[in-house]
C-alpha atoms as a PDB file:
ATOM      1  CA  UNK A   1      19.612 164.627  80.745  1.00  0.00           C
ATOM      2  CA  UNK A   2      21.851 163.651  84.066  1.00  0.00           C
ATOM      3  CA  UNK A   3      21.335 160.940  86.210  1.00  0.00           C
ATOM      4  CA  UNK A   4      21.467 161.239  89.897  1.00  0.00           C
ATOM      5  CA  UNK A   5      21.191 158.972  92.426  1.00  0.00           C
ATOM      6  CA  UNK A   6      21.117 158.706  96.066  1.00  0.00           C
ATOM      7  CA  UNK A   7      23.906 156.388  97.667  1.00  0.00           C
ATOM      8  CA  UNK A   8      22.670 154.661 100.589  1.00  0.00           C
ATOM      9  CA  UNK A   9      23.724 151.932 102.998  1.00  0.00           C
ATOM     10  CA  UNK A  10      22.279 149.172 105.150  1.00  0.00           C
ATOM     11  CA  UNK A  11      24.285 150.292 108.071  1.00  0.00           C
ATOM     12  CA  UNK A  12      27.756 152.781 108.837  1.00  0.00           C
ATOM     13  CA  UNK A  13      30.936 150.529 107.744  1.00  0.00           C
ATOM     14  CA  UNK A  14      29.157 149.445 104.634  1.00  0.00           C
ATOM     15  CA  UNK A  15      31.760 150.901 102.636  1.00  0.00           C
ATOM     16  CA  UNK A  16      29.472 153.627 100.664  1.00  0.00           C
ATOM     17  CA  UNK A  17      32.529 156.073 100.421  1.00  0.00           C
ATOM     18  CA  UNK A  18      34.158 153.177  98.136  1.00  0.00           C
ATOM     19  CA  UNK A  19      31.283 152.381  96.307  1.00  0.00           C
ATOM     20  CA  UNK A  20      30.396 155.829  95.279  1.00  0.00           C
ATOM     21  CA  UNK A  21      33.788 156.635  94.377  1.00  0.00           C
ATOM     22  CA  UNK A  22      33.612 153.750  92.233  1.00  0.00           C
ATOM     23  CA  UNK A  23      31.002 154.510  90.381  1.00  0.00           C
ATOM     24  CA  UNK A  24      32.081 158.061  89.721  1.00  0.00           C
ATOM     25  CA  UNK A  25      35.331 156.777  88.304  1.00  0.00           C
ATOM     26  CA  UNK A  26      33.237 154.000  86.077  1.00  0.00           C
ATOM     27  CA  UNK A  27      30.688 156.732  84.746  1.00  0.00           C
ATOM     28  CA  UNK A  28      33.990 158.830  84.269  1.00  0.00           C
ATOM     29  CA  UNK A  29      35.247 156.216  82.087  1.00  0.00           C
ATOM     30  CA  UNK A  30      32.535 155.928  80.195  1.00  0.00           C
ATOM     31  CA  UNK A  31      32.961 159.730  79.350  1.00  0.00           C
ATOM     32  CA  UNK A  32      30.524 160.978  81.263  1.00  0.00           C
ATOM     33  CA  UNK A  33      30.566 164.232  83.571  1.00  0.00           C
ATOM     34  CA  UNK A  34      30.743 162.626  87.185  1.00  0.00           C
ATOM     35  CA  UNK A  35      30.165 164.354  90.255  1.00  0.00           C
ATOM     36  CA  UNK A  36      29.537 163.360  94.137  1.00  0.00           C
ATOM     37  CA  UNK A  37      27.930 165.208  96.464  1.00  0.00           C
ATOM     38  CA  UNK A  38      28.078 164.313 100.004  1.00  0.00           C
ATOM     39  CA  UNK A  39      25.826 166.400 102.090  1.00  0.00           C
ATOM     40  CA  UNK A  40      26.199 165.728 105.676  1.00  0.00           C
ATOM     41  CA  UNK A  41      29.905 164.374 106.666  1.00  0.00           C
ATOM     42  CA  UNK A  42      30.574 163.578 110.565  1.00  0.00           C
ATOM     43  CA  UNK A  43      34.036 163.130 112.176  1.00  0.00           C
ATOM     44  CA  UNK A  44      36.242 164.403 109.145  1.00  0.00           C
ATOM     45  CA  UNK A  45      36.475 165.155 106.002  1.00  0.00           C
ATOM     46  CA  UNK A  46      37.950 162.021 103.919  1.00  0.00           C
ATOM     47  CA  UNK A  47      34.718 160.672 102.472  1.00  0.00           C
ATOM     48  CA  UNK A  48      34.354 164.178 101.093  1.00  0.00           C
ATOM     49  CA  UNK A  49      37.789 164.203  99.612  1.00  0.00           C
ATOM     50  CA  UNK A  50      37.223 160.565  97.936  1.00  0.00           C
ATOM     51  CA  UNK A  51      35.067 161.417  96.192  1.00  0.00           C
ATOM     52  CA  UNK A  52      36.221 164.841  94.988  1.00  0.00           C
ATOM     53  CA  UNK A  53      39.172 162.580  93.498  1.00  0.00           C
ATOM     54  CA  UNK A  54      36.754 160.280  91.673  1.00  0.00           C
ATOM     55  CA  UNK A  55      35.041 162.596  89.858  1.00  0.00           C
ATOM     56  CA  UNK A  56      36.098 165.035  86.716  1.00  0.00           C
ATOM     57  CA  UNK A  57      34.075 168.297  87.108  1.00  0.00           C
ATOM     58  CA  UNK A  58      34.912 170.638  89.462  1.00  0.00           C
ATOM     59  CA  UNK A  59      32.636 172.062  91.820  1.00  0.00           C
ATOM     60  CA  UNK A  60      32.817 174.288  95.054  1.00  0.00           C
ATOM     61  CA  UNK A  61      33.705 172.216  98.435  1.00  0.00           C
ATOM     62  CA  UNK A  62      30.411 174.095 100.200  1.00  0.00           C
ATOM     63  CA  UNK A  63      27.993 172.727  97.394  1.00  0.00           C
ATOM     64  CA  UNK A  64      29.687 169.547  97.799  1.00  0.00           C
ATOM     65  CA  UNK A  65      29.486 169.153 101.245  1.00  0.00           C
ATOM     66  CA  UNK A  66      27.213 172.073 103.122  1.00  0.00           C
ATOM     67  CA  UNK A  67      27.389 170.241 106.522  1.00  0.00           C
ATOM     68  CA  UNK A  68      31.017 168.992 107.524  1.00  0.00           C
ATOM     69  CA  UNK A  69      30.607 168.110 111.146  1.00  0.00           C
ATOM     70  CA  UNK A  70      33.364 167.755 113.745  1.00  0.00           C
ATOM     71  CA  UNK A  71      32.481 164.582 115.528  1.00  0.00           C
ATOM     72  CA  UNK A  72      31.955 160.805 114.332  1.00  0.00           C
ATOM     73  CA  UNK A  73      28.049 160.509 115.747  1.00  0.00           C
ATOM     74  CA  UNK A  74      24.895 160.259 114.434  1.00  0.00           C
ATOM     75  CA  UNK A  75      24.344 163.383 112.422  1.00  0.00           C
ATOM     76  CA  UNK A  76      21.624 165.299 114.509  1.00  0.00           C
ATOM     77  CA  UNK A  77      23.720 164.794 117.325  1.00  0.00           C
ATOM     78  CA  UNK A  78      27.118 165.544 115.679  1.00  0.00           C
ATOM     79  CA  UNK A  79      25.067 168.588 114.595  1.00  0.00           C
ATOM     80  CA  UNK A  80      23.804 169.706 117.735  1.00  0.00           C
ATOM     81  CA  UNK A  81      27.012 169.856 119.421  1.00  0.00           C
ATOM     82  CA  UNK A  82      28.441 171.558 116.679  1.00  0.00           C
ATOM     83  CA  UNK A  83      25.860 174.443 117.109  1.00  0.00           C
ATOM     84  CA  UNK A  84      23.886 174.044 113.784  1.00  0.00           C
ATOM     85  CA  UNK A  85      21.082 172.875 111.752  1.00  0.00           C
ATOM     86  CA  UNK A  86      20.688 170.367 108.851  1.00  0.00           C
ATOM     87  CA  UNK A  87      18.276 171.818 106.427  1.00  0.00           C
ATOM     88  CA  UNK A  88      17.048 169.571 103.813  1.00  0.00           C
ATOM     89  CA  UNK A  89      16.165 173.265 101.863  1.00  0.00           C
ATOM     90  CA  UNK A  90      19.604 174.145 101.755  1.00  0.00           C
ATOM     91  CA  UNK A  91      20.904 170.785 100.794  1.00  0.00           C
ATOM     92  CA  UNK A  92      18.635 170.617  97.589  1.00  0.00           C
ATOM     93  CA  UNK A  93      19.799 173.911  96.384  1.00  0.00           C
ATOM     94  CA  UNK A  94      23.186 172.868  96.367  1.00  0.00           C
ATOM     95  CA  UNK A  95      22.116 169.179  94.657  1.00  0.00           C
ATOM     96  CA  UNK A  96      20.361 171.105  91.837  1.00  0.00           C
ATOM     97  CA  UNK A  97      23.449 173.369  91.273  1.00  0.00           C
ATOM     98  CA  UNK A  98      25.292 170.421  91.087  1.00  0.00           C
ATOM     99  CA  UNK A  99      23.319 168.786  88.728  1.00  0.00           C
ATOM    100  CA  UNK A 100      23.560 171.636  86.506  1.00  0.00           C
ATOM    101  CA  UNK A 101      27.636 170.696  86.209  1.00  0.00           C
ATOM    102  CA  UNK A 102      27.340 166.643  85.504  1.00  0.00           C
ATOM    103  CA  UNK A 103      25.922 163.812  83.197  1.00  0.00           C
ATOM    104  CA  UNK A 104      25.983 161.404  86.531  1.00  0.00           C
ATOM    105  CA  UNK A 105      25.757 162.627  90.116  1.00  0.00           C
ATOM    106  CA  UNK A 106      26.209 160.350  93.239  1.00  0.00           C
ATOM    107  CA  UNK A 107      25.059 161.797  96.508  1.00  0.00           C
ATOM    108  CA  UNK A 108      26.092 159.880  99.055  1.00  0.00           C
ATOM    109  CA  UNK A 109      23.935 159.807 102.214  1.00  0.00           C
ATOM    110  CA  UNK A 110      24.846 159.005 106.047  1.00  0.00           C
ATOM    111  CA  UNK A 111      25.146 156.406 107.796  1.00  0.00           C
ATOM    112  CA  UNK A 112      22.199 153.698 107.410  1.00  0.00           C
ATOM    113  CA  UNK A 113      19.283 155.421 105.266  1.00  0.00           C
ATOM    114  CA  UNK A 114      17.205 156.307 108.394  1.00  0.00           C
ATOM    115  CA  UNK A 115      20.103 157.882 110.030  1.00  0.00           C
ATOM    116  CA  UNK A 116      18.427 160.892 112.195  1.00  0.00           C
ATOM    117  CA  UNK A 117      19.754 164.642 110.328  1.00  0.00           C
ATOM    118  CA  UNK A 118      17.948 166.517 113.154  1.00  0.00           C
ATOM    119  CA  UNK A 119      15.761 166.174 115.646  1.00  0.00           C
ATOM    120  CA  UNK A 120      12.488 165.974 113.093  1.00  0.00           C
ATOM    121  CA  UNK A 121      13.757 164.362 110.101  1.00  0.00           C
ATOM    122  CA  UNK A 122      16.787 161.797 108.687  1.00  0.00           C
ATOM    123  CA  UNK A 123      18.423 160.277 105.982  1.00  0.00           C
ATOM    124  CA  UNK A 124      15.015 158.914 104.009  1.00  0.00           C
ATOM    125  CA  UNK A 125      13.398 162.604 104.483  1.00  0.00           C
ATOM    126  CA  UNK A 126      16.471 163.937 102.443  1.00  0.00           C
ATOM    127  CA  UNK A 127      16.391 161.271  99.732  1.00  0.00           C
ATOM    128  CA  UNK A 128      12.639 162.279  99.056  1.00  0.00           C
ATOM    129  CA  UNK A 129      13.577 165.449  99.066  1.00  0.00           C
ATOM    130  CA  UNK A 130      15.828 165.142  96.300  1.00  0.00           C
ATOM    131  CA  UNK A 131      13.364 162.598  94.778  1.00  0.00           C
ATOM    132  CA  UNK A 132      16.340 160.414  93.656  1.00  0.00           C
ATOM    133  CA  UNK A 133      16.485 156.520  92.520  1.00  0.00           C
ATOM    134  CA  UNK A 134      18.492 154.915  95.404  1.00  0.00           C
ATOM    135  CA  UNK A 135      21.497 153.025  94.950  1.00  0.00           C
ATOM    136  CA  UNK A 136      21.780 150.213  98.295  1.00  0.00           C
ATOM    137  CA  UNK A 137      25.245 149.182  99.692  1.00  0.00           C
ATOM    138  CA  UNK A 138      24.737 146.067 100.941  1.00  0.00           C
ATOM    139  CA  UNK A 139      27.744 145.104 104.039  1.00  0.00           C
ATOM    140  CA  UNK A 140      28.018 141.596 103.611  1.00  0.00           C
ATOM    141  CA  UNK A 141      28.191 140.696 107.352  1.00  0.00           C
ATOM    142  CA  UNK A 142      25.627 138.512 109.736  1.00  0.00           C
ATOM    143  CA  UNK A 143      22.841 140.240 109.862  1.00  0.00           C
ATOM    144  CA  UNK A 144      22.961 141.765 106.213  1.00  0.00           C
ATOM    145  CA  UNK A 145      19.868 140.160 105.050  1.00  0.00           C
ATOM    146  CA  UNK A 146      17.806 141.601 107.411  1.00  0.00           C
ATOM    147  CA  UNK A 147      19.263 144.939 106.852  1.00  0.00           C
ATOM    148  CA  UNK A 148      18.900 144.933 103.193  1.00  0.00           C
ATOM    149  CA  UNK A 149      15.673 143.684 102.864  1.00  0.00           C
ATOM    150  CA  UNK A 150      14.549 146.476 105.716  1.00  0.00           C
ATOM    151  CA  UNK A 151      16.055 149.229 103.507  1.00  0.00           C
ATOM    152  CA  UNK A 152      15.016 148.266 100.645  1.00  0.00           C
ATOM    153  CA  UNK A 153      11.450 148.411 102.320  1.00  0.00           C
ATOM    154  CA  UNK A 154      11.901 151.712 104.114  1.00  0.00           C
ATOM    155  CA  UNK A 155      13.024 153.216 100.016  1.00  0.00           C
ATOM    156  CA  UNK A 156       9.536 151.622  98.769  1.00  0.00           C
ATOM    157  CA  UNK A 157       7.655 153.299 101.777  1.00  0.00           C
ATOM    158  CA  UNK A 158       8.806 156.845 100.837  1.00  0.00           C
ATOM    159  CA  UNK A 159       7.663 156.432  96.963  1.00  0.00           C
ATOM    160  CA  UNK A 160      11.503 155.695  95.927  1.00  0.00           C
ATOM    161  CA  UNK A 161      13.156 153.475  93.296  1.00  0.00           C
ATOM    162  CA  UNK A 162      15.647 151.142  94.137  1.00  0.00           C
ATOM    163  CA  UNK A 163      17.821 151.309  91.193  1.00  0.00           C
ATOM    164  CA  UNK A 164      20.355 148.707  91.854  1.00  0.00           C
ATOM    165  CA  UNK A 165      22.537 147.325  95.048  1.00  0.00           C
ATOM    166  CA  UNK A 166      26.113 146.172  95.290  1.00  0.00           C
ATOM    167  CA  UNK A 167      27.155 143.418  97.232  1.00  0.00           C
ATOM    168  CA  UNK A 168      30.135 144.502  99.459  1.00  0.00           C
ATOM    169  CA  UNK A 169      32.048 142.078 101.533  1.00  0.00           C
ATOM    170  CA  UNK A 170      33.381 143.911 105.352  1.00  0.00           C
ATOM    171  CA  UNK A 171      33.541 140.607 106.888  1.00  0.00           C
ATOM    172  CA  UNK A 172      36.518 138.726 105.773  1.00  0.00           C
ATOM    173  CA  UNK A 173      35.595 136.040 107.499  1.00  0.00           C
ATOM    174  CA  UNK A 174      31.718 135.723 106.571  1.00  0.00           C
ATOM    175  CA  UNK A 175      30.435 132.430 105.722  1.00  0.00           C
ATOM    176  CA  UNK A 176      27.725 131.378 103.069  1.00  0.00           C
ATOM    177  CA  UNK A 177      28.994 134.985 101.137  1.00  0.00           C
ATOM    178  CA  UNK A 178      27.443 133.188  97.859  1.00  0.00           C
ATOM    179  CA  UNK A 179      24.433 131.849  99.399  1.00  0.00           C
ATOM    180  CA  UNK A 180      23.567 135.398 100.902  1.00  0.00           C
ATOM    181  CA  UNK A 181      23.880 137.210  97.785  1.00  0.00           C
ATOM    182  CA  UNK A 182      21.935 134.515  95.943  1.00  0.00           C
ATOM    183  CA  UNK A 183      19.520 135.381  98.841  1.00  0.00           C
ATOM    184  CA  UNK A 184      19.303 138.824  98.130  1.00  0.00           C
ATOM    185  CA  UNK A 185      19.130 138.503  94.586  1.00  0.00           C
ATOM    186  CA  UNK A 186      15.959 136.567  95.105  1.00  0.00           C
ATOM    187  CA  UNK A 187      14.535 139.240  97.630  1.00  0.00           C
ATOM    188  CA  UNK A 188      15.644 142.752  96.371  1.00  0.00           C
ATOM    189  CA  UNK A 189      13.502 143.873  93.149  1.00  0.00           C
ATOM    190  CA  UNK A 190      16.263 145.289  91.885  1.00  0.00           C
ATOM    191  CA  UNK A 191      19.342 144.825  89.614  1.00  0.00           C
ATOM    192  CA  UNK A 192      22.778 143.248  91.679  1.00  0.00           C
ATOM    193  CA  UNK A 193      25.665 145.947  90.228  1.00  0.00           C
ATOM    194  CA  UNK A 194      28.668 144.589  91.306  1.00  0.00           C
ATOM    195  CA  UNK A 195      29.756 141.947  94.154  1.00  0.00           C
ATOM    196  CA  UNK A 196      32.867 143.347  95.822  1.00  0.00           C
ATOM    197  CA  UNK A 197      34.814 141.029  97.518  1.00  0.00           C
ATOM    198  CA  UNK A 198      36.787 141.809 100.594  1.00  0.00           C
ATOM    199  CA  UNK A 199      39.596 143.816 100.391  1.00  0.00           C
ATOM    200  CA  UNK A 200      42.248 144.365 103.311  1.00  0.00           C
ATOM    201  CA  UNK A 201      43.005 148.094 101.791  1.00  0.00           C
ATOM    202  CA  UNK A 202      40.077 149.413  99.467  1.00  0.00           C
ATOM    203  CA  UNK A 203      40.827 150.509  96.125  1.00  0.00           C
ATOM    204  CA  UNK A 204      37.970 152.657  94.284  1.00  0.00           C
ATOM    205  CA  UNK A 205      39.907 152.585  90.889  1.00  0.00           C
ATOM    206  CA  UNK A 206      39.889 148.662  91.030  1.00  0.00           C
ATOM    207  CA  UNK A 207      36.208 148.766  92.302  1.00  0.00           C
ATOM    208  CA  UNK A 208      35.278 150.649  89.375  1.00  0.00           C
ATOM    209  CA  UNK A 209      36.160 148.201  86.821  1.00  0.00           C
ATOM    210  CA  UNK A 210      33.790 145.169  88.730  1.00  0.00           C
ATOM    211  CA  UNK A 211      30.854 147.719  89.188  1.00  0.00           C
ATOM    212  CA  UNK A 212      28.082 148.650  85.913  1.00  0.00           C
ATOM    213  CA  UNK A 213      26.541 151.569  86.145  1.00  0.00           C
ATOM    214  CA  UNK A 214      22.232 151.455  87.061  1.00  0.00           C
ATOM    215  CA  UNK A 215      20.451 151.310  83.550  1.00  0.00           C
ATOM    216  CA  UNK A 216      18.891 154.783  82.369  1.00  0.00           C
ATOM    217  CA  UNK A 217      14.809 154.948  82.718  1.00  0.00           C
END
């Protein structure tokens, strides 16, 4: 049976792209199928491409990314200007084709996880949708702890599992990075997967090897 999860962060700058990317190329070590699915990009296409190069299965770049919108903004906005619609319908088939081709599917949302998709619903109405475990990306920065724990409460409001988090250091400078994680560890009822320390120029393949995959249930 695959696993699937959906990728979510405590903010935009978190450094999801990396972490999923990771994660693909750990499952893809362990043999496993691995696939990402990223299905609302804003302002380019290079989170999409990531993680097209971290997986091994093959897959149409429409299933993989339905909504590729010009501008960096919020996606119902990036999406109005643009002229279209996100549809959480449309998304979902293209998840359960996907899941068809893998053993371990990643689908990466945007931005925080209540990032607004349009004008009625965001980035927690999609992960319902898909009725996936979520996977948390915590930016270690000031403020992180209240972001996390937030999340993590907005996952368990919409009937969600948090399946595991991964520490992930933006702030070079950050103080206390041990005692926040500690913090965290206390807080989040969930499994830490990996603490990524900083890194000037981000590296999925070395991220992979510090990351463990979330435990099958």
């Amino acid at each position: 049976m695959s696993r699937a999860y959906f990728l979510a962060g405590t903010d935009t700058e978190v450094g999801k792209t990396l972490i999923a990317a990771a994660l693909l190329r750990a499952a893809a070590a362990q043999g496993l199928r691995a696939l990402g699915m990223k299905p609302v990009a804003a302002g380019g296409a290079e989170d999409v491409d990531a993680l097209v190069a971290a997986g091994n299965v093959a897959a149409p770049r429409d299933i993989v990314n339905p909504y590729l919108l010009r501008e960096p903004l919020s996606p119902h906005l990036a999406a109005r200007r643009d002229g279209v619609a996100v549809d959480l319908e449309v998304i979902a088939r293209c998840f359960n084709e996907l899941r068809g081709r893998a053993d371990f599917l990643v689908v990466e949302g945007a931005g925080g996880f209540r990032v607004p998709l349009s004008d009625t619903q965001d980035g927690a109405d999609l992960a319902a949708r898909l009725g996936l475990p979520v996977i948390l990306v915590v930016g270690l920065r000031l403020g992180c702890l209240n972001h996390a724990l937030l999340t993590a409460e907005a996952v368990r409001a919409r009937g969600l599992r948090l399946a595991g988090w991964v520490a992930n250091q933006v702030d070079a400078r950050m103080t206390c990075v041990e005692e926040n994680v500690d913090t965290l560890r206390a807080r989040l009822a969930a499994p830490l997967l990996g603490f990524v320390p900083h890194q000037a120029r981000p590296d999925a393949a070395r991220v992979a090897k510090i990351l463990r995959l979330p435990e099958q249930t």
